[in-house]
Structures are given as structure tokens and as C-alpha cells.
PDB file of N, CA and C in Angstrom:
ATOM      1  N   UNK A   1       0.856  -1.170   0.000  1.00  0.00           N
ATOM      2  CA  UNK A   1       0.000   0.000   0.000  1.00  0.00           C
ATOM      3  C   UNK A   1       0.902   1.233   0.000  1.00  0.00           C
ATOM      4  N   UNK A   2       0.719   1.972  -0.666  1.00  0.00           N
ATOM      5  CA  UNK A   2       1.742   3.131  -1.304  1.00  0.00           C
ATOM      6  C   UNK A   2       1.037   4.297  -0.315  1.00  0.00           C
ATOM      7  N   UNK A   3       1.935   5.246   0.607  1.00  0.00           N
ATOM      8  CA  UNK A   3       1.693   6.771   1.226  1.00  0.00           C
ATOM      9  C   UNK A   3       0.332   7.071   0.934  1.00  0.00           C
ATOM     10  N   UNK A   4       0.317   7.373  -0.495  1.00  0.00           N
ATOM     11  CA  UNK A   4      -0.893   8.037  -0.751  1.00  0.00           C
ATOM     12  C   UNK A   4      -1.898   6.952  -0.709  1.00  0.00           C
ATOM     13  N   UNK A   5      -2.635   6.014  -0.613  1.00  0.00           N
ATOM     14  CA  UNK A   5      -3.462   4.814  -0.604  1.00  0.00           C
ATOM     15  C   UNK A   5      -3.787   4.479   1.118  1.00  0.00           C
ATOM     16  N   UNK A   6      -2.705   5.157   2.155  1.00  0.00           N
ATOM     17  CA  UNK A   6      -2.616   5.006   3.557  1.00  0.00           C
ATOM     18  C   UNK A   6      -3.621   6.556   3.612  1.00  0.00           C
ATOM     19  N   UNK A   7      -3.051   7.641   3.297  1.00  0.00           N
ATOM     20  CA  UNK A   7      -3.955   8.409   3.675  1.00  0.00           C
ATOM     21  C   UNK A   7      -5.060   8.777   3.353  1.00  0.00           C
ATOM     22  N   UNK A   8      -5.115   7.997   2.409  1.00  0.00           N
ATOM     23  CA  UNK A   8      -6.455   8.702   1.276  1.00  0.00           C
ATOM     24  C   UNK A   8      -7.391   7.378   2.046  1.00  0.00           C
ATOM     25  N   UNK A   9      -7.174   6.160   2.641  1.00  0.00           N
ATOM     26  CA  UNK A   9      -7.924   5.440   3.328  1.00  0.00           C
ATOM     27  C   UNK A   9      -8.860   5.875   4.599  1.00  0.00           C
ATOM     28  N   UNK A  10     -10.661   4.884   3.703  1.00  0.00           N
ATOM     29  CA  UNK A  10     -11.552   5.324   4.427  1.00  0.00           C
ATOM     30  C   UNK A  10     -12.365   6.947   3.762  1.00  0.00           C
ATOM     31  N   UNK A  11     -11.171   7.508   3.128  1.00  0.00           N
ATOM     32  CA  UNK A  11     -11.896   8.992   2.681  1.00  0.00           C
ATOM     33  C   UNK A  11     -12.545   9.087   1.890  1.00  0.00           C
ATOM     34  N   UNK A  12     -13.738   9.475   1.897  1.00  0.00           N
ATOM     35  CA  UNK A  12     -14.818  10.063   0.973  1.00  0.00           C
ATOM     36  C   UNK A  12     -15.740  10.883   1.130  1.00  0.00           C
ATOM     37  N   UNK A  13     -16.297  11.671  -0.259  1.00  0.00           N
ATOM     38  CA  UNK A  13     -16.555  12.560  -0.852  1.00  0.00           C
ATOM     39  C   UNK A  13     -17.819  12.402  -0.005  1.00  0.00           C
ATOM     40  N   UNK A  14     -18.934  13.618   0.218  1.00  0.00           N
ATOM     41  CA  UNK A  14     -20.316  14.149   1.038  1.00  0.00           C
ATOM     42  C   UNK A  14     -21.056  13.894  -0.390  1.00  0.00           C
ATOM     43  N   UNK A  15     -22.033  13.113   0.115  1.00  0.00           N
ATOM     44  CA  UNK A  15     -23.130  13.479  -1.234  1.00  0.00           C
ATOM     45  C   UNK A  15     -23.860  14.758  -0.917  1.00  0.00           C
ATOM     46  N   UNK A  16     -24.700  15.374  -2.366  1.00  0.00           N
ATOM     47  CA  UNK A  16     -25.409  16.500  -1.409  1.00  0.00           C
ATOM     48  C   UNK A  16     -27.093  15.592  -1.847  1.00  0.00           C
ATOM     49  N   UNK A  17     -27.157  14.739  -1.933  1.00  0.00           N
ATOM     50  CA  UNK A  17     -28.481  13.725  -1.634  1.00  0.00           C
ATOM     51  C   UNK A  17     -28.055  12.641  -1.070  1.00  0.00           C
ATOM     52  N   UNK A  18     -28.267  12.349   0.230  1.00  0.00           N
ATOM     53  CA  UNK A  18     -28.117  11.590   1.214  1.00  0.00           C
ATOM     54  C   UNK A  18     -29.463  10.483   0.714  1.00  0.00           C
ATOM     55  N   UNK A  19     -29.350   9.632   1.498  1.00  0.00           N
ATOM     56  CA  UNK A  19     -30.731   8.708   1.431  1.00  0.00           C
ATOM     57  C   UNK A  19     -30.897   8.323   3.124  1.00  0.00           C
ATOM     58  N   UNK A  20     -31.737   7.809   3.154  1.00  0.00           N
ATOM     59  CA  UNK A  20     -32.007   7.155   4.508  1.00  0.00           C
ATOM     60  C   UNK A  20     -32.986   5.536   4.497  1.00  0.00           C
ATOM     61  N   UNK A  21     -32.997   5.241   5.354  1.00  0.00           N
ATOM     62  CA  UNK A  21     -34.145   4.135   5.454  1.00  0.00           C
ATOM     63  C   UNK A  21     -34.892   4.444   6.555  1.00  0.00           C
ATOM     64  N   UNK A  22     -36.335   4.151   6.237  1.00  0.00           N
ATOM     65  CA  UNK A  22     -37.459   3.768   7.620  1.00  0.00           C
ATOM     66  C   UNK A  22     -36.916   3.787   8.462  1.00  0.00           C
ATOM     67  N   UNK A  23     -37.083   4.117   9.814  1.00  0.00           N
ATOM     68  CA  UNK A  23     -36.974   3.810  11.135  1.00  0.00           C
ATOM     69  C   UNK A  23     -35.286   4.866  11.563  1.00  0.00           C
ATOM     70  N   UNK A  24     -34.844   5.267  10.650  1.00  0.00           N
ATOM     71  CA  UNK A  24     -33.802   6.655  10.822  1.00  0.00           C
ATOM     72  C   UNK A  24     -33.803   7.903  11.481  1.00  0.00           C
ATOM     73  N   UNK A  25     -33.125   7.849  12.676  1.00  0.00           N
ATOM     74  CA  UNK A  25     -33.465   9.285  13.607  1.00  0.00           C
ATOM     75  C   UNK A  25     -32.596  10.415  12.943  1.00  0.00           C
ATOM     76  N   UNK A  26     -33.072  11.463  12.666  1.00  0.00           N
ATOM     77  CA  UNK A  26     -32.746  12.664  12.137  1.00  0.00           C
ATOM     78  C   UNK A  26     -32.455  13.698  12.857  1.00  0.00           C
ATOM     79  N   UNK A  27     -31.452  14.791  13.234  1.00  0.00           N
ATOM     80  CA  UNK A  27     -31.507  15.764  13.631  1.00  0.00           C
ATOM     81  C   UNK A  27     -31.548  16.841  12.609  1.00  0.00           C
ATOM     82  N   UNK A  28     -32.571  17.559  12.625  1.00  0.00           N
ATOM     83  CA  UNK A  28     -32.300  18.529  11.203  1.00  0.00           C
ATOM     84  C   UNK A  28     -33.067  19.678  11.258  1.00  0.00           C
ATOM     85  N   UNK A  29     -32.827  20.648  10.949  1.00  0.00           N
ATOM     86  CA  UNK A  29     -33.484  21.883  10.795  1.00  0.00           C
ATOM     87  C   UNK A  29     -34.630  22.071   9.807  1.00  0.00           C
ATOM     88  N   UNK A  30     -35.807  22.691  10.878  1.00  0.00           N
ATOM     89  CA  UNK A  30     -36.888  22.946   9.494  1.00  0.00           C
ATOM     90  C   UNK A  30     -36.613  24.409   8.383  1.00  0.00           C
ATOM     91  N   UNK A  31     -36.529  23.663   7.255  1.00  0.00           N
ATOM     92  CA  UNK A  31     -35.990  24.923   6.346  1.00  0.00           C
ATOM     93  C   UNK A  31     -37.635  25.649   5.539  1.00  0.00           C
ATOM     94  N   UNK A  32     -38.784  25.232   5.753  1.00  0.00           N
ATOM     95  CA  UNK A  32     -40.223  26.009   5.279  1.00  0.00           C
ATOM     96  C   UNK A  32     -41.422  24.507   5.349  1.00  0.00           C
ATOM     97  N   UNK A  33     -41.938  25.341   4.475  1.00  0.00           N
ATOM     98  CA  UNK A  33     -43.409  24.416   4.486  1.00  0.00           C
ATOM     99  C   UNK A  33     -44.094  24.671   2.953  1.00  0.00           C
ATOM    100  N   UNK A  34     -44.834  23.340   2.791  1.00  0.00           N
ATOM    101  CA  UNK A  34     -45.134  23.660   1.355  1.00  0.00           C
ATOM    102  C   UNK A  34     -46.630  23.778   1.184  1.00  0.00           C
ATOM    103  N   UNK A  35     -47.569  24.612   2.388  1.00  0.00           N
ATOM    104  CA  UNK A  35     -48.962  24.748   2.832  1.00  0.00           C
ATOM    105  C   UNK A  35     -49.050  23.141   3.239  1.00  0.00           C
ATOM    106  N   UNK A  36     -48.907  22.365   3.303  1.00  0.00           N
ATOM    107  CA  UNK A  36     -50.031  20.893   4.211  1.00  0.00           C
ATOM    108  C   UNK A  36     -48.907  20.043   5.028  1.00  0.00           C
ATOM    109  N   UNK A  37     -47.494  20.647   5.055  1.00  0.00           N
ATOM    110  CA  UNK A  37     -46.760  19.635   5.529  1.00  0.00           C
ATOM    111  C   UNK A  37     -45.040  20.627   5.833  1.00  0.00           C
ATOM    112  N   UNK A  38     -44.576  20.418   6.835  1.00  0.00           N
ATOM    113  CA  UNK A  38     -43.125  20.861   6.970  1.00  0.00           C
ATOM    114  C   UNK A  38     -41.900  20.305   6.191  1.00  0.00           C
ATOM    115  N   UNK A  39     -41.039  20.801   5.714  1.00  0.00           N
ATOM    116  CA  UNK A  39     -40.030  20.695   4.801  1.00  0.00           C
ATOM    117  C   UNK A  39     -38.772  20.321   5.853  1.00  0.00           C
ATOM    118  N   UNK A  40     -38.065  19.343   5.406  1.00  0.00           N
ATOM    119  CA  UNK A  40     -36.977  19.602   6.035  1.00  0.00           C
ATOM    120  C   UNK A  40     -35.567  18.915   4.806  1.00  0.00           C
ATOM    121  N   UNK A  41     -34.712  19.743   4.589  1.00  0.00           N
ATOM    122  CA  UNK A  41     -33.775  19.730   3.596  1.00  0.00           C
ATOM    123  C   UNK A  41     -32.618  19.093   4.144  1.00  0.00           C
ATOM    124  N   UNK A  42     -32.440  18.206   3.668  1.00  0.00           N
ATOM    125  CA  UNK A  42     -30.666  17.500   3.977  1.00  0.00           C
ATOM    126  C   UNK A  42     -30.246  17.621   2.707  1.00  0.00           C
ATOM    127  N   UNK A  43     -29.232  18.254   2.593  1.00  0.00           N
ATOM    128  CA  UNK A  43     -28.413  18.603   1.277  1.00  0.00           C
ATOM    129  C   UNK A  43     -29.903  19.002   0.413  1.00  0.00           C
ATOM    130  N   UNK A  44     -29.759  18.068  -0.997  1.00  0.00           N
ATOM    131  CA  UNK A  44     -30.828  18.320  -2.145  1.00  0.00           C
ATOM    132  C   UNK A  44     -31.787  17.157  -1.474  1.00  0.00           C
ATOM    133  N   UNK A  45     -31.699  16.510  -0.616  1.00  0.00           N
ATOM    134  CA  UNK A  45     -32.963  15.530  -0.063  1.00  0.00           C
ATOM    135  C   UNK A  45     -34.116  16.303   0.593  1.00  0.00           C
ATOM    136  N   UNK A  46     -35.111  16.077   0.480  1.00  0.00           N
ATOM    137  CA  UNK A  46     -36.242  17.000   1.565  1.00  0.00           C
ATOM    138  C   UNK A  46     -37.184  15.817   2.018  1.00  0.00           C
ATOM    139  N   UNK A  47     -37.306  16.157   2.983  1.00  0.00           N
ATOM    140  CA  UNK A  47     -38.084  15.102   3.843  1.00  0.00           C
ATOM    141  C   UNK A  47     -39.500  15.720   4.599  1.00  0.00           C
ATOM    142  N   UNK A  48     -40.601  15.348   4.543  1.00  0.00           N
ATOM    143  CA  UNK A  48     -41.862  16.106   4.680  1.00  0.00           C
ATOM    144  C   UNK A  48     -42.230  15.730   5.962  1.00  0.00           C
ATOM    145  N   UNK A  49     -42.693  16.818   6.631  1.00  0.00           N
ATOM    146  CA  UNK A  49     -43.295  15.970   8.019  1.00  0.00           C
ATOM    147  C   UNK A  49     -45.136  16.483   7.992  1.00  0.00           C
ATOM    148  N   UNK A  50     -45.844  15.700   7.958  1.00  0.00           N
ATOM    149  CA  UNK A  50     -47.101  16.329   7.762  1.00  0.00           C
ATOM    150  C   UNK A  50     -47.784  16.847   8.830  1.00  0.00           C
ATOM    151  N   UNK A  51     -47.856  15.888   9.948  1.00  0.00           N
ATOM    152  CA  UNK A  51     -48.644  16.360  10.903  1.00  0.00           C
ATOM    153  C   UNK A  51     -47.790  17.424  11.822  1.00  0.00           C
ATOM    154  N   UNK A  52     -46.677  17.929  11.404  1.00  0.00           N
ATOM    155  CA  UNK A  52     -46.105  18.892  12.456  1.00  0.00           C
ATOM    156  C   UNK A  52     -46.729  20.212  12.465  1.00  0.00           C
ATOM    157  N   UNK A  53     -46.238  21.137  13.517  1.00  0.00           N
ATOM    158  CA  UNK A  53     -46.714  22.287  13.569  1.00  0.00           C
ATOM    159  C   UNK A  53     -46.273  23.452  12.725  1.00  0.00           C
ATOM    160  N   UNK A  54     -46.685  24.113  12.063  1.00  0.00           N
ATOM    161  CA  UNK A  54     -46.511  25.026  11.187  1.00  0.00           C
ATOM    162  C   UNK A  54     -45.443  26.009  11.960  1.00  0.00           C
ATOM    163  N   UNK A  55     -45.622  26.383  13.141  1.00  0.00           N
ATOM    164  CA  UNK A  55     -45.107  27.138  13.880  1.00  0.00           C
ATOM    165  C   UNK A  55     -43.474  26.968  14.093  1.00  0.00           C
ATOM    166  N   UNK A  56     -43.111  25.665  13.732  1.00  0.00           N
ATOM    167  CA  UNK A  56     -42.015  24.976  13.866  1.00  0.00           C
ATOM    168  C   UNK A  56     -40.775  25.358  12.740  1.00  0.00           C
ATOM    169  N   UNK A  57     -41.536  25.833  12.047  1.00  0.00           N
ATOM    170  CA  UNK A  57     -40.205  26.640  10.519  1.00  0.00           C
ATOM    171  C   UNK A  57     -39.398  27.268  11.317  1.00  0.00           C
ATOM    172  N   UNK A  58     -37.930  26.819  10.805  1.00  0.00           N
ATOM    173  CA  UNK A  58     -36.969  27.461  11.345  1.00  0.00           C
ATOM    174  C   UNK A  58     -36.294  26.912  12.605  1.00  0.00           C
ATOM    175  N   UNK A  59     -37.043  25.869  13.240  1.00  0.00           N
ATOM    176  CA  UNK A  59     -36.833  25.483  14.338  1.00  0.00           C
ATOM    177  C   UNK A  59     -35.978  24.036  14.085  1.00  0.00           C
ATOM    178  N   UNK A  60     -34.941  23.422  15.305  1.00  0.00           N
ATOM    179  CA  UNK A  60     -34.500  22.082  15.189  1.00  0.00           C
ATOM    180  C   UNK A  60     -34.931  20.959  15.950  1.00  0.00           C
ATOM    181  N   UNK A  61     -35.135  20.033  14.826  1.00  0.00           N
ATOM    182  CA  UNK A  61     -35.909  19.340  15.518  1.00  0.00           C
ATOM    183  C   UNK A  61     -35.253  17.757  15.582  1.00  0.00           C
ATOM    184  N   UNK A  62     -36.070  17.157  16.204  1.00  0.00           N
ATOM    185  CA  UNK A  62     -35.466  15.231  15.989  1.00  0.00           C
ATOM    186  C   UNK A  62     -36.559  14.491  15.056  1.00  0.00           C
ATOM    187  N   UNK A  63     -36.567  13.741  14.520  1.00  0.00           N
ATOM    188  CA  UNK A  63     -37.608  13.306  13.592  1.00  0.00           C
ATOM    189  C   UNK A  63     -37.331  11.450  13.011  1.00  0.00           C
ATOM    190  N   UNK A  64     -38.065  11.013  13.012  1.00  0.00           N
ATOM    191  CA  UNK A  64     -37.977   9.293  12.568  1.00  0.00           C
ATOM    192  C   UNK A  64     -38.454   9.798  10.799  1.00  0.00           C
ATOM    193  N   UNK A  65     -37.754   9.089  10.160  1.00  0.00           N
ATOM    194  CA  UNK A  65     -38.008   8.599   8.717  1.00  0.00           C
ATOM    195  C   UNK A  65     -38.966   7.596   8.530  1.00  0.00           C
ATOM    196  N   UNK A  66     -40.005   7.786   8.119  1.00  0.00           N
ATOM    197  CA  UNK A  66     -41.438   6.544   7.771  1.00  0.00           C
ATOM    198  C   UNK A  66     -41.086   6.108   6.234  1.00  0.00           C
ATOM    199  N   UNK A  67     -40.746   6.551   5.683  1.00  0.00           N
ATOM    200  CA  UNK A  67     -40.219   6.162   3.970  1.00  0.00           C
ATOM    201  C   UNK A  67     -39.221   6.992   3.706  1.00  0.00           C
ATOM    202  N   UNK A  68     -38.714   6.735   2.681  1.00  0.00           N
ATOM    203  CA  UNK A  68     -38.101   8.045   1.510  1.00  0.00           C
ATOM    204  C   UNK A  68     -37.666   6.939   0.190  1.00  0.00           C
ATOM    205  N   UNK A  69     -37.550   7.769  -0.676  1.00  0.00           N
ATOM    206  CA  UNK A  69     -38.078   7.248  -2.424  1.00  0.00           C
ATOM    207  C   UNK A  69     -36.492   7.247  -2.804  1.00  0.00           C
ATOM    208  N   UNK A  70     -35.417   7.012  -2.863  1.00  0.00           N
ATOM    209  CA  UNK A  70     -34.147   6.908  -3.203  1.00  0.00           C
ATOM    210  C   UNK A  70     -34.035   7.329  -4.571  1.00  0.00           C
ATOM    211  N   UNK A  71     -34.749   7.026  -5.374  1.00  0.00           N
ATOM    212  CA  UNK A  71     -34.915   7.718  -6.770  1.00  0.00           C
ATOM    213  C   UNK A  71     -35.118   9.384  -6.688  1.00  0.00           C
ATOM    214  N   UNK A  72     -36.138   9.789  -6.143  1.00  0.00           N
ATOM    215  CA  UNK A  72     -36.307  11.250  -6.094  1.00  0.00           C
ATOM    216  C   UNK A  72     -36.012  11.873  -4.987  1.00  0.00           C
ATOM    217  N   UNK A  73     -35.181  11.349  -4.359  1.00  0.00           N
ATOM    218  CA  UNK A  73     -34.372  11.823  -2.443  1.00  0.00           C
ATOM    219  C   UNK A  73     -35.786  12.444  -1.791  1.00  0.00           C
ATOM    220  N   UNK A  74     -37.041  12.137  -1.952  1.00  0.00           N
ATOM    221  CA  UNK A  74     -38.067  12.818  -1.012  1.00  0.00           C
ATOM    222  C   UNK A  74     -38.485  12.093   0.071  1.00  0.00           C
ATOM    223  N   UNK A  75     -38.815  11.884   0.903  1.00  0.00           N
ATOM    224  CA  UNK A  75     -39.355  11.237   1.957  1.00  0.00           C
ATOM    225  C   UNK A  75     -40.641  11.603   2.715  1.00  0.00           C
ATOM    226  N   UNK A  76     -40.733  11.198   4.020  1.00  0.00           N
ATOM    227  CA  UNK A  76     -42.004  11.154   4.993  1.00  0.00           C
ATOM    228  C   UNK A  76     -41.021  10.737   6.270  1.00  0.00           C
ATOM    229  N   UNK A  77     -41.702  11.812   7.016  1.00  0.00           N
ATOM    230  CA  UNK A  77     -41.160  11.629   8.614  1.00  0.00           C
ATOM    231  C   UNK A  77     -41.874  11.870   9.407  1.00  0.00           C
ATOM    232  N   UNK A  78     -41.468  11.432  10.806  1.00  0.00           N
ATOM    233  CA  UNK A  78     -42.711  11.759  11.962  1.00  0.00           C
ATOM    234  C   UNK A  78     -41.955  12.708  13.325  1.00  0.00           C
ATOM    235  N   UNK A  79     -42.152  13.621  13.340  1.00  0.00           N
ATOM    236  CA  UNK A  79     -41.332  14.935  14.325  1.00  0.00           C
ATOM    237  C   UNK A  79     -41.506  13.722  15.949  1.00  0.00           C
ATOM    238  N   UNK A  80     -40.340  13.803  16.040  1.00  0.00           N
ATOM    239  CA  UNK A  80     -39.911  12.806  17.577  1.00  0.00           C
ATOM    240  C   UNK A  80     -39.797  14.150  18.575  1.00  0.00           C
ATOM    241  N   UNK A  81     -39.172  15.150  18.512  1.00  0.00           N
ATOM    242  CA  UNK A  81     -38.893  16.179  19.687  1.00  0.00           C
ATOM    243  C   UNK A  81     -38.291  17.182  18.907  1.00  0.00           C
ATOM    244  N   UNK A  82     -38.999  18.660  19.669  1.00  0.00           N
ATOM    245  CA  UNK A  82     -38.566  19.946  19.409  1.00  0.00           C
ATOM    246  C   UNK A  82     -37.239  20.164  19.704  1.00  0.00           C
ATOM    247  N   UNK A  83     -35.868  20.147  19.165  1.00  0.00           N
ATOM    248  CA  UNK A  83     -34.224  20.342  20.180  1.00  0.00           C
ATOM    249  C   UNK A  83     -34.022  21.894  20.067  1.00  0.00           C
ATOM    250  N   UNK A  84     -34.554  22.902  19.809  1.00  0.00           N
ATOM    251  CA  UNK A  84     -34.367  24.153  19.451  1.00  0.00           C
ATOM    252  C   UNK A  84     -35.576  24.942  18.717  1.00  0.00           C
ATOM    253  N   UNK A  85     -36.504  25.962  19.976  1.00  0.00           N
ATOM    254  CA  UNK A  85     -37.281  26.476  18.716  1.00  0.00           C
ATOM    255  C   UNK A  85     -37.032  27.405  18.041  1.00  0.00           C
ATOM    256  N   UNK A  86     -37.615  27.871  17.046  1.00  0.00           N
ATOM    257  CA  UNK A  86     -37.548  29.280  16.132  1.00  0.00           C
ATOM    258  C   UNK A  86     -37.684  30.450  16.957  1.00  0.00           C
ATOM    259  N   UNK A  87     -36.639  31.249  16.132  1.00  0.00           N
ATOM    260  CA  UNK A  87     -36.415  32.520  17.145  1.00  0.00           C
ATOM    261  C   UNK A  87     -37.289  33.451  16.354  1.00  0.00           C
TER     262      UNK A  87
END
């Protein structure tokens, strides 16, 4: 294994569409709402939370993953706990 092959080990590149699976705890910031459901953006992924509170934009929250579509990085989540509200 050659210097460069030692350090460059393990390293890799950030996607900016992440994926997740079902049952995935999230910490993530709400970035808006699209009128019936909260937005929340990981990189180019957005993940919808429906039944949350509108009031919550802007705020950080914890959240479980119920689906997401790996083809179109969109998902469905269910808000677990408020960690920071909107100022």
C-alpha cells in the first residue's frame, strides 16, 4: 500500500443527496413548508413531516423517517422532539 493509498484510506466525498431508510433518527433543521406539511432539507434531499406544527419553521428538531423514495431523495417523517425552537 503506497503513502498516498494510507492516507487517502476510508476517505470520501459528502453526497449533497443523502438517502435514509425507515426507522432513521434525524436531527435537522426545518428549512419552510409547502402549505399541508413541513419541509426539512438535507443537502438536495427533503423530507416532509405532515402532521407537524406550522409554527415549527426554522426550528431544530429530531424526527424518525417513515419512507423516503431513493430515486427522487423525497421522503415522509414523523417529528420525535422539538431540540431548538424558532427565534
Amino acid at each position: 500500500m503506497s503513502l498516498f493509498e494510507k492516507l487517502a484510506a476510508g476517505f470520501r466525498l459528502r453526497t449533497s443527496t443523502p438517502t435514509y431508510e425507515a426507522g432513521d433518527e434525524l436531527t435537522a433543521f426545518v428549512t419552510g413548508t409547502n402549505g399541508s406539511a413541513l419541509l426539512v432539507r438535507i443537502g438536495d434531499s427533503v423530507i416532509e413531516l405532515p402532521d407537524a406544527d406550522p409554527s415549527l419553521v426554522d426550528a431544530t428538531v429530531r424526527l424518525e423517517v417513515e419512507s423516503f423514495d431513493a430515486s427522487t431523495y423525497r421522503g415522509r417523517g414523523r417529528l420525535v422532539d422539538v431540540l431548538e425552537e424558532a427565534e
